[in-house]
N, C-alpha and C. Protein backbone atom coordinates (compact mmCIF):
# COMPACT_ATOMS: atom_id res chain seq x y z
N UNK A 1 64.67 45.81 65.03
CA UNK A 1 64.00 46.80 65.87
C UNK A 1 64.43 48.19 65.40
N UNK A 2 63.31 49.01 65.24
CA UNK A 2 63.89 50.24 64.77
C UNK A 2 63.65 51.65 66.05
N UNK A 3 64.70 52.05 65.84
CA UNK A 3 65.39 53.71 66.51
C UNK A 3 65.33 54.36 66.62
N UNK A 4 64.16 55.35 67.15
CA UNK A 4 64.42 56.82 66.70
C UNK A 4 65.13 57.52 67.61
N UNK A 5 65.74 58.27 66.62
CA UNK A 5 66.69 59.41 67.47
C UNK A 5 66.63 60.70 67.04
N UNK A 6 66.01 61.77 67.64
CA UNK A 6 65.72 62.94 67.35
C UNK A 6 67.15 63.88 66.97
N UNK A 7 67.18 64.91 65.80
CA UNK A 7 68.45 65.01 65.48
C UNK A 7 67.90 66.61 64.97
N UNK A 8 69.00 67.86 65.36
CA UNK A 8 68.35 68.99 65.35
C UNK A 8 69.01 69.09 63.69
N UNK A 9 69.06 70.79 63.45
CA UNK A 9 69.04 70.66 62.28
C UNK A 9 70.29 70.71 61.40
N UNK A 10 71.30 70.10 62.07
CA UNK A 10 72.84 70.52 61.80
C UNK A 10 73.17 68.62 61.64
N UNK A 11 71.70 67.81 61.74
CA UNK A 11 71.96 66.48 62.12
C UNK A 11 72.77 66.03 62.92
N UNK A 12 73.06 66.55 63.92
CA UNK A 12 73.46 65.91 65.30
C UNK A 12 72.30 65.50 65.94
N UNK A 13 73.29 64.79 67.01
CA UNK A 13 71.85 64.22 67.76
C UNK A 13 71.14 65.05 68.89
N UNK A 14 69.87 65.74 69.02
CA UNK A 14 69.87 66.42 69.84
C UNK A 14 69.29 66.05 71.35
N UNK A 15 69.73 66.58 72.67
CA UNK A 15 69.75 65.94 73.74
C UNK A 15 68.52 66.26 74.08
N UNK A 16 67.36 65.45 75.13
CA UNK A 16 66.46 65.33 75.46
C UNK A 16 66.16 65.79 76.78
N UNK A 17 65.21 66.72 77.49
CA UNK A 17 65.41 66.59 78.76
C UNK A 17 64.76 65.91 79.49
N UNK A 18 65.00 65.54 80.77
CA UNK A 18 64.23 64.45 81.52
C UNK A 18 62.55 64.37 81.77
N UNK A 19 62.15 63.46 81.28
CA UNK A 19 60.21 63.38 81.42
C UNK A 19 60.22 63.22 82.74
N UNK A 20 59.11 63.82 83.22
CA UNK A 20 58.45 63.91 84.45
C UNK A 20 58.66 62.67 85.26
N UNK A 21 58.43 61.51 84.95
CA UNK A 21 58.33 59.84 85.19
C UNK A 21 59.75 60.21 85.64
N UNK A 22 61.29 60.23 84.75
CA UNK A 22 62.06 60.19 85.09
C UNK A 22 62.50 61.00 86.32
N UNK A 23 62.17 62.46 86.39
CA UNK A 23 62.21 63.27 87.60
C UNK A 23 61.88 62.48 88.65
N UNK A 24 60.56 62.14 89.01
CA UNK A 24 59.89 61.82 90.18
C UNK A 24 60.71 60.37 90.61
N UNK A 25 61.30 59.41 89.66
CA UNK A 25 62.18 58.12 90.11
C UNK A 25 63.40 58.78 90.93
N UNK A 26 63.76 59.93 90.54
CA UNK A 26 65.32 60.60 91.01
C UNK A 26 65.26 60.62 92.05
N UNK A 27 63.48 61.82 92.47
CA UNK A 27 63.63 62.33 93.68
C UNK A 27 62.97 61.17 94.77
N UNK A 28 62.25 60.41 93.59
CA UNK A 28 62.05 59.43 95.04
C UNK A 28 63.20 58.45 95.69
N UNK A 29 63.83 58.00 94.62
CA UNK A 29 65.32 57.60 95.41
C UNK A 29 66.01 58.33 96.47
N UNK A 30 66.01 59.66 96.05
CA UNK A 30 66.72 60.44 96.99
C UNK A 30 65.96 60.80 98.26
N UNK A 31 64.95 60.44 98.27
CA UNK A 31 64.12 60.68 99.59
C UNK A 31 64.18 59.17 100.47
N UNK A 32 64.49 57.96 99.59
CA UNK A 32 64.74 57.17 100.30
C UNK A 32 65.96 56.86 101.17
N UNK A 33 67.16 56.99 100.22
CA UNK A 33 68.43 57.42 100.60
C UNK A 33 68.65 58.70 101.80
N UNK A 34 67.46 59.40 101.84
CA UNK A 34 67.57 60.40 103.32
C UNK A 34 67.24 59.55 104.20
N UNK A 35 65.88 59.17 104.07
CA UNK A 35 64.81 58.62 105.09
C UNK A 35 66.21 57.44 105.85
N UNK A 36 67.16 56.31 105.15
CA UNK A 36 67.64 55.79 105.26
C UNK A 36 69.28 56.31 106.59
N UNK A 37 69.59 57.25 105.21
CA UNK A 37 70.91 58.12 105.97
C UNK A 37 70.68 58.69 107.36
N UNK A 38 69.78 59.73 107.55
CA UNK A 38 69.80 60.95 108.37
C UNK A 38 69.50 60.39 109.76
N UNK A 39 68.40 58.88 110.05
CA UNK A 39 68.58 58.53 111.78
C UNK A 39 70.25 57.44 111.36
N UNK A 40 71.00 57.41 111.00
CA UNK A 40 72.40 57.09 110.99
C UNK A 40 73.02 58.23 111.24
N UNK A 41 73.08 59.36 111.34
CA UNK A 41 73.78 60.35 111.23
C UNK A 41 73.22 60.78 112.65
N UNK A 42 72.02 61.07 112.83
CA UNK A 42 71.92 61.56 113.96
C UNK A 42 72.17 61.12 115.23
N UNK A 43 72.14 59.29 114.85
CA UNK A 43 72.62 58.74 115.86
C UNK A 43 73.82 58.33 116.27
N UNK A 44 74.48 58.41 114.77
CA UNK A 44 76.28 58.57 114.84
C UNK A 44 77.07 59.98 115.60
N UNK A 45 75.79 61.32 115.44
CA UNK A 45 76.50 62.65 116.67
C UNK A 45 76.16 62.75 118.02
N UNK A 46 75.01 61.38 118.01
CA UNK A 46 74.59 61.17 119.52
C UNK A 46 75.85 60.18 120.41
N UNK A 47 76.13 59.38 119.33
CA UNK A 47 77.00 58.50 119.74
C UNK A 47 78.16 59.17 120.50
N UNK A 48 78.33 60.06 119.15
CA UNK A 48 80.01 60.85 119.33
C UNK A 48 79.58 61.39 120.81
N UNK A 49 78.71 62.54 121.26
CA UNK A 49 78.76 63.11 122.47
C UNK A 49 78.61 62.23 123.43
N UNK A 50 78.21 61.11 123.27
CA UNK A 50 78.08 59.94 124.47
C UNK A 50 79.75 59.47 124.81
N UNK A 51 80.50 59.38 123.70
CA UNK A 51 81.67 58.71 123.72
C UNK A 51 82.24 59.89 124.52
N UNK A 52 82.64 60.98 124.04
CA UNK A 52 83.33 62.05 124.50
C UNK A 52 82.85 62.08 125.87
N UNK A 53 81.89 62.35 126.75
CA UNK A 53 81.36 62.14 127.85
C UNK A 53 82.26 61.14 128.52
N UNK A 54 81.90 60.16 128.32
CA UNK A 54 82.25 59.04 129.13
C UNK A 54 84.21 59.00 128.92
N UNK A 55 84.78 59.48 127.63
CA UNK A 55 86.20 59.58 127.48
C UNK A 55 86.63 60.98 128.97
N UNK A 56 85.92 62.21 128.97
CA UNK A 56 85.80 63.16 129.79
C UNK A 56 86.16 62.27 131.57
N UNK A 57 84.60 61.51 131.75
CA UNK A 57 84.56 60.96 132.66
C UNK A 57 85.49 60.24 133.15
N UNK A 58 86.38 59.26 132.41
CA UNK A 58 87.26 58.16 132.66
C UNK A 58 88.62 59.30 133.36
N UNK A 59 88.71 59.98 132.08
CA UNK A 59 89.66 61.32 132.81
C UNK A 59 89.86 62.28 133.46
N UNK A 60 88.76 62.23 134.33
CA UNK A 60 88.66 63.00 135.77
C UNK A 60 88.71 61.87 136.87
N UNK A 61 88.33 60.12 136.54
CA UNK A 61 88.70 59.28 137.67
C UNK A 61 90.45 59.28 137.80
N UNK A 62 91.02 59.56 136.63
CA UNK A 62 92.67 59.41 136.67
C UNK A 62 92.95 60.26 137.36
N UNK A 63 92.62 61.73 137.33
CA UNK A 63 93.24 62.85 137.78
C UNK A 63 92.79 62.87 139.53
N UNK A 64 91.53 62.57 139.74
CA UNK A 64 90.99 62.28 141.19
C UNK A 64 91.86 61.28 142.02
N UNK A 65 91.93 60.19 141.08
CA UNK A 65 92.71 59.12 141.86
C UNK A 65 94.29 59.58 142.19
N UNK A 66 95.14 60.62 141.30
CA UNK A 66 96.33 60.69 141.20
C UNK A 66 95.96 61.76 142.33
N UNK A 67 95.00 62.46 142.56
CA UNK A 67 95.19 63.80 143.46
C UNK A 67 94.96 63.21 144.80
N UNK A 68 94.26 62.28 144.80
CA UNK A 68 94.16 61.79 145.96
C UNK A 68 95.43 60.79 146.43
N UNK A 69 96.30 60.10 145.46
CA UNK A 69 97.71 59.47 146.05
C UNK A 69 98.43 60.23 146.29
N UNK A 70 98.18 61.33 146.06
CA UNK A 70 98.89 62.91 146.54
C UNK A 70 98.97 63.50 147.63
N UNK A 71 97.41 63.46 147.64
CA UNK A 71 97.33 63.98 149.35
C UNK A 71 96.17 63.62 150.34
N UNK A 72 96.11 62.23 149.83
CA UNK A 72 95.62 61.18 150.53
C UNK A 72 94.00 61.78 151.50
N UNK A 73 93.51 62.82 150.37
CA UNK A 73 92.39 63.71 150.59
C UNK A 73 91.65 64.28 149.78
N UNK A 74 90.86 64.23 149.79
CA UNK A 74 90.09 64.86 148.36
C UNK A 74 89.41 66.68 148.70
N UNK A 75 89.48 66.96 150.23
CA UNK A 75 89.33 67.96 150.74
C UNK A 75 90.41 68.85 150.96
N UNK A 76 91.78 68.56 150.33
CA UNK A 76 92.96 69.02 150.34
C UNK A 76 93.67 68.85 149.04
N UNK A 77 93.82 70.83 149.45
CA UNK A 77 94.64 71.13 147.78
C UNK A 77 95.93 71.90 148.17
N UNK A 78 96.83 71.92 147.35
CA UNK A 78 97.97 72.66 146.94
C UNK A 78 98.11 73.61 147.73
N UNK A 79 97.32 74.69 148.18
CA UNK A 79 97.01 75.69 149.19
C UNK A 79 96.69 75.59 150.56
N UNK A 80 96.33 74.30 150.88
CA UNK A 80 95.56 74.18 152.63
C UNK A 80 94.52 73.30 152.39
N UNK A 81 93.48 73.20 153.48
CA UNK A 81 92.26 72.31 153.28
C UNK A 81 91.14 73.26 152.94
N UNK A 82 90.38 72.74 152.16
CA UNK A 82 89.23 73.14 152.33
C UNK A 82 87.88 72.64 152.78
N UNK A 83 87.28 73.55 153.43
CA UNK A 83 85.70 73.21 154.33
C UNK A 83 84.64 72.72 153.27
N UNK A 84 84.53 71.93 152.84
CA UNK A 84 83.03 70.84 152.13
C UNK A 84 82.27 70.22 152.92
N UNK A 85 81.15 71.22 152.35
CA UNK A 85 80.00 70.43 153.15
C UNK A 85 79.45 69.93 151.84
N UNK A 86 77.99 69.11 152.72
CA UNK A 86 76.75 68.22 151.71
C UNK A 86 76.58 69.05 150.47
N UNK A 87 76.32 70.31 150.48
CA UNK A 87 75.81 71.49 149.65
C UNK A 87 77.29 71.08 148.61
N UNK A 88 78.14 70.54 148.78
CA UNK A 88 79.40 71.19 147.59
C UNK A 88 80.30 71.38 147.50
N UNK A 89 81.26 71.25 147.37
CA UNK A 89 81.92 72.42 146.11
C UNK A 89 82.26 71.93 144.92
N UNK A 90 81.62 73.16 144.29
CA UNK A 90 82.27 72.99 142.64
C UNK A 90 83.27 73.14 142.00
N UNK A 91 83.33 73.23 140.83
CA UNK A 91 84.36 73.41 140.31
C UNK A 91 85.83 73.23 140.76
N UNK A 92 85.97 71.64 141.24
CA UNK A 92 86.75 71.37 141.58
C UNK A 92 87.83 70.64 140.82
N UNK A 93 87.35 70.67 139.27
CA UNK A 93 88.14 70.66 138.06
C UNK A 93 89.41 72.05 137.99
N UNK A 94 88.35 73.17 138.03
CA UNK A 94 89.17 74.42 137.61
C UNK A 94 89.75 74.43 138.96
N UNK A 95 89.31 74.68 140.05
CA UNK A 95 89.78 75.17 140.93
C UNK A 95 90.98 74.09 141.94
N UNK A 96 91.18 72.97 141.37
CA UNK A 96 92.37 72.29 142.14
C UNK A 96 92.93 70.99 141.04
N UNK A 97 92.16 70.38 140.35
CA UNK A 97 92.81 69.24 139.62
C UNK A 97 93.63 70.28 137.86
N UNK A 98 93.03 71.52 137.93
CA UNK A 98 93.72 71.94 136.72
C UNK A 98 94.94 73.01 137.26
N UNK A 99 94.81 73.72 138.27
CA UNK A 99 95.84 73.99 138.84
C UNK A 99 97.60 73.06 139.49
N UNK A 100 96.65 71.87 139.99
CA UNK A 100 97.82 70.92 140.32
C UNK A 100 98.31 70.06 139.47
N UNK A 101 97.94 70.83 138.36
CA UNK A 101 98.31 69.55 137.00
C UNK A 101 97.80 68.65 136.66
N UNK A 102 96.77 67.87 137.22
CA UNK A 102 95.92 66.87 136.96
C UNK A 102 94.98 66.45 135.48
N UNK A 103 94.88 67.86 135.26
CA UNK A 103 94.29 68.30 134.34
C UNK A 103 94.64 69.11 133.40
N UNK A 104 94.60 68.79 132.08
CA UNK A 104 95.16 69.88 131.26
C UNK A 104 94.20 70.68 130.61
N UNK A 105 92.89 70.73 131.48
CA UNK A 105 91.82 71.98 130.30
C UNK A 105 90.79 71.82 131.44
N UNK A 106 90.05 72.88 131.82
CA UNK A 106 88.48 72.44 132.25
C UNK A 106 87.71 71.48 131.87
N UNK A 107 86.98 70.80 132.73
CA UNK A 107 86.09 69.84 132.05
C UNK A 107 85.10 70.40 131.15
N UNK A 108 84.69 70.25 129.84
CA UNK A 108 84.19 70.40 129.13
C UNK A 108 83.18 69.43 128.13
N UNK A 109 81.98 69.41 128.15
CA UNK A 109 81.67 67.96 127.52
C UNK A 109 80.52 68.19 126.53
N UNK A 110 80.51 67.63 125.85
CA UNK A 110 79.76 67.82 124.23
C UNK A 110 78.15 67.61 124.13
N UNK A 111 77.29 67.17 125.53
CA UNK A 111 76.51 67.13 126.22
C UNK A 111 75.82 67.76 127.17
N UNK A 112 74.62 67.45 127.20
CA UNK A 112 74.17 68.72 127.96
C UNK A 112 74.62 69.97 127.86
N UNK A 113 73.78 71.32 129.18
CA UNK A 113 73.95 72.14 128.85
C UNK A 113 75.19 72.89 129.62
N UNK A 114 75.14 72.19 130.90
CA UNK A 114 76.81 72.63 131.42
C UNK A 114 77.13 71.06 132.66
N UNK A 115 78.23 71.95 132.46
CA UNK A 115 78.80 69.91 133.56
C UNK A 115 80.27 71.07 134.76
N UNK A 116 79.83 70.24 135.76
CA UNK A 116 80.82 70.37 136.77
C UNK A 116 81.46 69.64 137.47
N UNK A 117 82.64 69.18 138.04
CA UNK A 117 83.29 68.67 138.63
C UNK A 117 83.02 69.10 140.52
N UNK A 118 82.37 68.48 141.07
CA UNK A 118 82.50 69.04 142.36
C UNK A 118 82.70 67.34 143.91
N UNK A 119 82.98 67.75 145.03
CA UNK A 119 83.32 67.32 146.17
C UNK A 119 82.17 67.45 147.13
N UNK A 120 81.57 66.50 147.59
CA UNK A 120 80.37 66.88 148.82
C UNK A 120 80.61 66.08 150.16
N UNK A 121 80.06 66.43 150.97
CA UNK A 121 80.84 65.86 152.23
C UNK A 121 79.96 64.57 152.03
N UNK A 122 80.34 63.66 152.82
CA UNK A 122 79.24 61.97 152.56
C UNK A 122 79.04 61.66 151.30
N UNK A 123 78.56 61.05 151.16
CA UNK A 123 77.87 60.09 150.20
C UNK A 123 77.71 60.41 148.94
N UNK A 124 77.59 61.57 148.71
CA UNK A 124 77.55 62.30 147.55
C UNK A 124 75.50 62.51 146.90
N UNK A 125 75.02 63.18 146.18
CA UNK A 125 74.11 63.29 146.31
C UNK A 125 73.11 62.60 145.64
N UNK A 126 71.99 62.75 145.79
CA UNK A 126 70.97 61.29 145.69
C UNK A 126 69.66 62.16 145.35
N UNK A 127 69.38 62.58 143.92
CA UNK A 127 68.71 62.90 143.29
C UNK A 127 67.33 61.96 142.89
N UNK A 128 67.16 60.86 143.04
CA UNK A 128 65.75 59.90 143.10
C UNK A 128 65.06 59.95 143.92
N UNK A 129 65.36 60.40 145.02
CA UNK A 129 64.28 60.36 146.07
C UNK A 129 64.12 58.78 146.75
N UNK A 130 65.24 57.97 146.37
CA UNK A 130 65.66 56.35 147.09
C UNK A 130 66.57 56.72 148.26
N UNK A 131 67.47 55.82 148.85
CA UNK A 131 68.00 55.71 149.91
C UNK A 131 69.39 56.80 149.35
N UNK A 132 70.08 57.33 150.11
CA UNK A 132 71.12 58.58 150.36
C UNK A 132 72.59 57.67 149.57
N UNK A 133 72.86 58.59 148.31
CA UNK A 133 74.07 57.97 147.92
C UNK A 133 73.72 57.14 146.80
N UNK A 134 75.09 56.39 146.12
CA UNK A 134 75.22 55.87 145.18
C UNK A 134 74.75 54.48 145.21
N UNK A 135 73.89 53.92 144.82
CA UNK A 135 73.81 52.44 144.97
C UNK A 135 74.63 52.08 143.71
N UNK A 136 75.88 51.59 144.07
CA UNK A 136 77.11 51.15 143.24
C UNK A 136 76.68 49.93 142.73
N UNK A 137 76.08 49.09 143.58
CA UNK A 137 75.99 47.75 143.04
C UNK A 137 74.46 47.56 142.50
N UNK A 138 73.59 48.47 142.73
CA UNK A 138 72.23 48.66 142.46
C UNK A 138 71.33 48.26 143.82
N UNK A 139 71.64 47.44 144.70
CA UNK A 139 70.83 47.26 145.58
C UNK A 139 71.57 47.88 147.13
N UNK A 140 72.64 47.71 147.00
CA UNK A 140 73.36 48.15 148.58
C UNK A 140 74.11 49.34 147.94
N UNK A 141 74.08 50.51 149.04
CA UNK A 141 74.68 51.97 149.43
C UNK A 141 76.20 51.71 149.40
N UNK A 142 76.75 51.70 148.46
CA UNK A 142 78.26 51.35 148.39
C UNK A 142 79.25 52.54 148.59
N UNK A 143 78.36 54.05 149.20
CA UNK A 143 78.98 54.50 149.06
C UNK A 143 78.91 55.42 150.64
N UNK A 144 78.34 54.49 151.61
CA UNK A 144 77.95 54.61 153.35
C UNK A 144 79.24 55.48 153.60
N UNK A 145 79.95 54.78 153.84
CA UNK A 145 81.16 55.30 154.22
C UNK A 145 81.91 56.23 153.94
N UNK A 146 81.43 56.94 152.79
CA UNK A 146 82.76 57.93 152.51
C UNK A 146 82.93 59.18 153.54
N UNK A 147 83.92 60.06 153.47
CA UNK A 147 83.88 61.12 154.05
C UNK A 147 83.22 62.34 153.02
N UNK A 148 83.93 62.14 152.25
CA UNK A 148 83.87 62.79 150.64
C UNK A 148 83.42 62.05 149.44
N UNK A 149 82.96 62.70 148.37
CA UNK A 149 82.35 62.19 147.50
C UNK A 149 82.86 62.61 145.77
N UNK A 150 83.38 62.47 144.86
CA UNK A 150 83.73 63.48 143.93
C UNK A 150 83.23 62.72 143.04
N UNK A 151 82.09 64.16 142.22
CA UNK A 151 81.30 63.46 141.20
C UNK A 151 81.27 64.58 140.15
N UNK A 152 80.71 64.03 138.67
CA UNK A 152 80.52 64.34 137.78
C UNK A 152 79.37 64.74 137.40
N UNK A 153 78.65 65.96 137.33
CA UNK A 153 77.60 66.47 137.34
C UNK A 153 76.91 67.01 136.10
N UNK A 154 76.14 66.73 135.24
CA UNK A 154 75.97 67.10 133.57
C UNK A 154 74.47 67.93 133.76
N UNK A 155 74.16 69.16 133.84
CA UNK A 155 72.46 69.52 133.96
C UNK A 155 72.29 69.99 132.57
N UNK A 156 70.86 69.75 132.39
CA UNK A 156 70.40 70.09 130.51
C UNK A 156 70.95 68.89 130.19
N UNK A 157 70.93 67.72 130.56
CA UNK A 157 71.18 66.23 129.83
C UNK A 157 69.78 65.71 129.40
N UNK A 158 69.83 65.29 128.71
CA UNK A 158 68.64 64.32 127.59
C UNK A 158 68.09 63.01 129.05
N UNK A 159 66.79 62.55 128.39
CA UNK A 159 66.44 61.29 129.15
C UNK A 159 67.42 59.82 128.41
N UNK A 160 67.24 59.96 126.91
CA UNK A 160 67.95 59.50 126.16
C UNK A 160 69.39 59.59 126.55
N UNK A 161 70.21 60.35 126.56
CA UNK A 161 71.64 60.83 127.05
C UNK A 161 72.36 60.26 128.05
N UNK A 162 71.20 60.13 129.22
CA UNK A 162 71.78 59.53 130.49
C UNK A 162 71.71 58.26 130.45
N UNK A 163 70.35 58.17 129.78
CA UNK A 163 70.43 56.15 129.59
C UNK A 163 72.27 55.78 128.74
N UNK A 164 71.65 56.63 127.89
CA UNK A 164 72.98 55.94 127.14
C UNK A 164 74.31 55.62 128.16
N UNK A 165 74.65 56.69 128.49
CA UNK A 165 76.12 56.89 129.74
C UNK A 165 75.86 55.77 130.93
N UNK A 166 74.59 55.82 131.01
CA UNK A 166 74.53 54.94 132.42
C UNK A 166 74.48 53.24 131.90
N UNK A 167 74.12 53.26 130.39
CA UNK A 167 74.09 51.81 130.32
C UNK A 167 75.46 51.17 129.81
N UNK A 168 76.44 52.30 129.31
CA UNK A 168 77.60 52.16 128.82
C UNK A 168 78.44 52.25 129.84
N UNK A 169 78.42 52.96 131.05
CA UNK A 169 79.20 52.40 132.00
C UNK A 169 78.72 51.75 133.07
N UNK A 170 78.13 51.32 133.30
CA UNK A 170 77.03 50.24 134.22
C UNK A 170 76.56 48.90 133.66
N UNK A 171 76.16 49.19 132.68
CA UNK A 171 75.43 47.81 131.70
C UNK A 171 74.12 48.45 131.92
N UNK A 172 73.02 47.72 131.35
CA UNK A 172 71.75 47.25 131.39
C UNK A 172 71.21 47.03 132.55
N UNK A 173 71.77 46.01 133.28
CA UNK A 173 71.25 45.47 134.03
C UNK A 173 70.57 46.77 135.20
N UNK A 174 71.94 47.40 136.01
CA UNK A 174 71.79 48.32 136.19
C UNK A 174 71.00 49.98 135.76
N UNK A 175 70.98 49.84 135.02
CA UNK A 175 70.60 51.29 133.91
C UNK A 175 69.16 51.03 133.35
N UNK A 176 68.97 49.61 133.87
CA UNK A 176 67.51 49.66 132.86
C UNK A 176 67.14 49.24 131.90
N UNK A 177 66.33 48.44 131.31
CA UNK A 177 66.17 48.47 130.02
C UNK A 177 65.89 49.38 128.88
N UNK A 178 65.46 50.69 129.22
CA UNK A 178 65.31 51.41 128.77
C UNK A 178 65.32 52.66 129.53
N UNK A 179 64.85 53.89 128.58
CA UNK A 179 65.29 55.65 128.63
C UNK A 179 64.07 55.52 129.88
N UNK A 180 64.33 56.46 130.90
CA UNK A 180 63.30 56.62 132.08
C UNK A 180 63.65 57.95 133.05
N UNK A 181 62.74 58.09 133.13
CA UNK A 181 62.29 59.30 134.31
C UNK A 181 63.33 59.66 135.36
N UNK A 182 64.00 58.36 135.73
CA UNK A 182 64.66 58.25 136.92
C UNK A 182 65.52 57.16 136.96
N UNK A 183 66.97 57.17 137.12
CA UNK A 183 67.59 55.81 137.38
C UNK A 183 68.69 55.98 138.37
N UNK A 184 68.34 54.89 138.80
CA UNK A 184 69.52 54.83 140.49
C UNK A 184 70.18 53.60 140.63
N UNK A 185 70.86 53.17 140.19
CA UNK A 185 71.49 52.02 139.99
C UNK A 185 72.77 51.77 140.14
N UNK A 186 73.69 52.11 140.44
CA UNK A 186 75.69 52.00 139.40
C UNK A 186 76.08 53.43 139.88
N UNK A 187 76.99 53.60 139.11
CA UNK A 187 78.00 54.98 139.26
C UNK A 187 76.88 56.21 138.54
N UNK A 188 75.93 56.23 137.80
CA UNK A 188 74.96 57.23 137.30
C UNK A 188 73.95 57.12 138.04
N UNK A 189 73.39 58.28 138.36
CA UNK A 189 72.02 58.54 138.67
C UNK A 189 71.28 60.19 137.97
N UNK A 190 70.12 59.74 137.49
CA UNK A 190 69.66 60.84 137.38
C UNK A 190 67.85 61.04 137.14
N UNK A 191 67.35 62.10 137.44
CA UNK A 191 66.21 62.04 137.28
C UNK A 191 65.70 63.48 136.51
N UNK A 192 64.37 63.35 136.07
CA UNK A 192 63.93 64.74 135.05
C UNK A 192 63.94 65.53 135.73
N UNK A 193 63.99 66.86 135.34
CA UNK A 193 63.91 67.94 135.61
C UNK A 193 62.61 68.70 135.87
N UNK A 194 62.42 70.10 135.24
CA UNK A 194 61.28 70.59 135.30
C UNK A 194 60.95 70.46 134.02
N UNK A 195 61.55 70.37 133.01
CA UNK A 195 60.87 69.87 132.18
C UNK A 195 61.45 68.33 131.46
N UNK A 196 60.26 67.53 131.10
CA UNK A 196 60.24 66.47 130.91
C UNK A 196 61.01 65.88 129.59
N UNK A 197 61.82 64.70 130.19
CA UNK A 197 63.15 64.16 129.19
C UNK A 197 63.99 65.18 129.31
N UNK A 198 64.18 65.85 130.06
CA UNK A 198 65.41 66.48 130.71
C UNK A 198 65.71 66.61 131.88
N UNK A 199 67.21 66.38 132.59
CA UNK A 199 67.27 66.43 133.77
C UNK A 199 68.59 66.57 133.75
N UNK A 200 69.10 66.27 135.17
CA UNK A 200 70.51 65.92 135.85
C UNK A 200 71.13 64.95 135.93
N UNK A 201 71.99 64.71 135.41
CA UNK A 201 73.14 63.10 136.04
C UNK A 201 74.20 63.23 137.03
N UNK A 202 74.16 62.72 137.58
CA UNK A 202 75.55 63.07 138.66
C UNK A 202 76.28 61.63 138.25
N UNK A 203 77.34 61.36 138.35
CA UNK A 203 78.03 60.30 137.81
C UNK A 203 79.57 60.16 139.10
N UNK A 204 79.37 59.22 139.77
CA UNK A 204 79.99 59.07 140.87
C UNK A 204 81.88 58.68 140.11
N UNK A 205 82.59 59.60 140.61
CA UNK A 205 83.95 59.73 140.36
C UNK A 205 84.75 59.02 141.07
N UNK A 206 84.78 59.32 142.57
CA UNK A 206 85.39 58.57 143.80
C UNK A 206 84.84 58.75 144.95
N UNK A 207 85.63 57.96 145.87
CA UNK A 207 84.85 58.31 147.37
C UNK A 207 85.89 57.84 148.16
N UNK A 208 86.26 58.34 149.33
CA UNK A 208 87.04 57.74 150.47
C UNK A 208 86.25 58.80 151.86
């Protein structure tokens, strides 16, 4: 079989640059290798803010539960009691679990567009427009009784976002089979907003 090899004029061999054919194999690989990579990636930083969320979440039930073996109240801080009604109060991260040590930073979460820590008198609040309160178990009000309520509140959350949180700490069963308008089930509830695939989650913390 014979060889050619193009050779300039010093007879070396001289280098060739890539034919068109060869270009277009490069870039079509590399468009496959995106098409492939980039929903891995995007769903690996969706992941991450889902994880961080729910890591957030787990660590405001510690600090709630420790504030409450404290002072056997969730309407009582370091200073006196305070008056909570249905309407609220917020920022009950900054304003008593990071002061009494509970907490070592504001709640902060990698999700949505802001999140608060707050206390409501009863049941805590019930954003579906179903029966008042948390349906903990999905069908019965598990949360009748409380005096107080301390929940986790995320607004500017995804429809996508909340499924995720609600099916990762609830399951499926609860949460749905899928991303939806509205879910009331478990320790999450949330429904859209004003604009659509966005809304609120409230995420039930404690209750006594």
């Amino acid at each position: 079989m014979k060889i050619n090899i193009a050779l300039n004029n010093n007879g070396q061999r001289k280098s060739l640059g890539f034919t068109l054919i060869e270009m277009i194999g490069v870039l079509a690989v590399i468009a496959i290798l995106a098409a492939l990579l980039v929903p891995k990636v995007t769903s690996a930083i969706s992941d991450a803010k889902v994880n961080n969320a729910i890591s957030t979440y787990q660590t405001v039930q510690t600090a709630a539960a420790s504030h409450y073996s404290k002072y056997n109240a969730f309407n009582i801080i370091t200073n006196g009691v305070v008056t909570i009604t249905a309407g609220g109060w917020g920022g009950w991260d900054t304003n008593c679990l990071l002061i009494e040590g509970f907490l070592d930073s504001p709640v902060s979460l990698k999700i949505g567009t802001s999140s608060v820590v707050q206390v409501v008198a009863g049941e805590g609040n019930e954003v579906s427009g179903a029966a008042a309160g948390y349906l903990l178990d999905g069908t019965d009000n598990g949360t009748a009784n409380n005096a107080y309520t301390v929940e986790l509140v995320i607004n500017g959350i995804t429809r996508q976002d909340a499924y995720d949180l609600a099916s990762r700490i609830d399951g499926t069963t609860l949460a749905g089979a899928a991303p939806s308008a509205s879910i009331n089930g478990g320790r999450v509830v949330y429904k859209d907003g004003s604009t659509a695939g966005t809304g609120s989650a409230y995420l039930y913390v404690a209750g006594r």
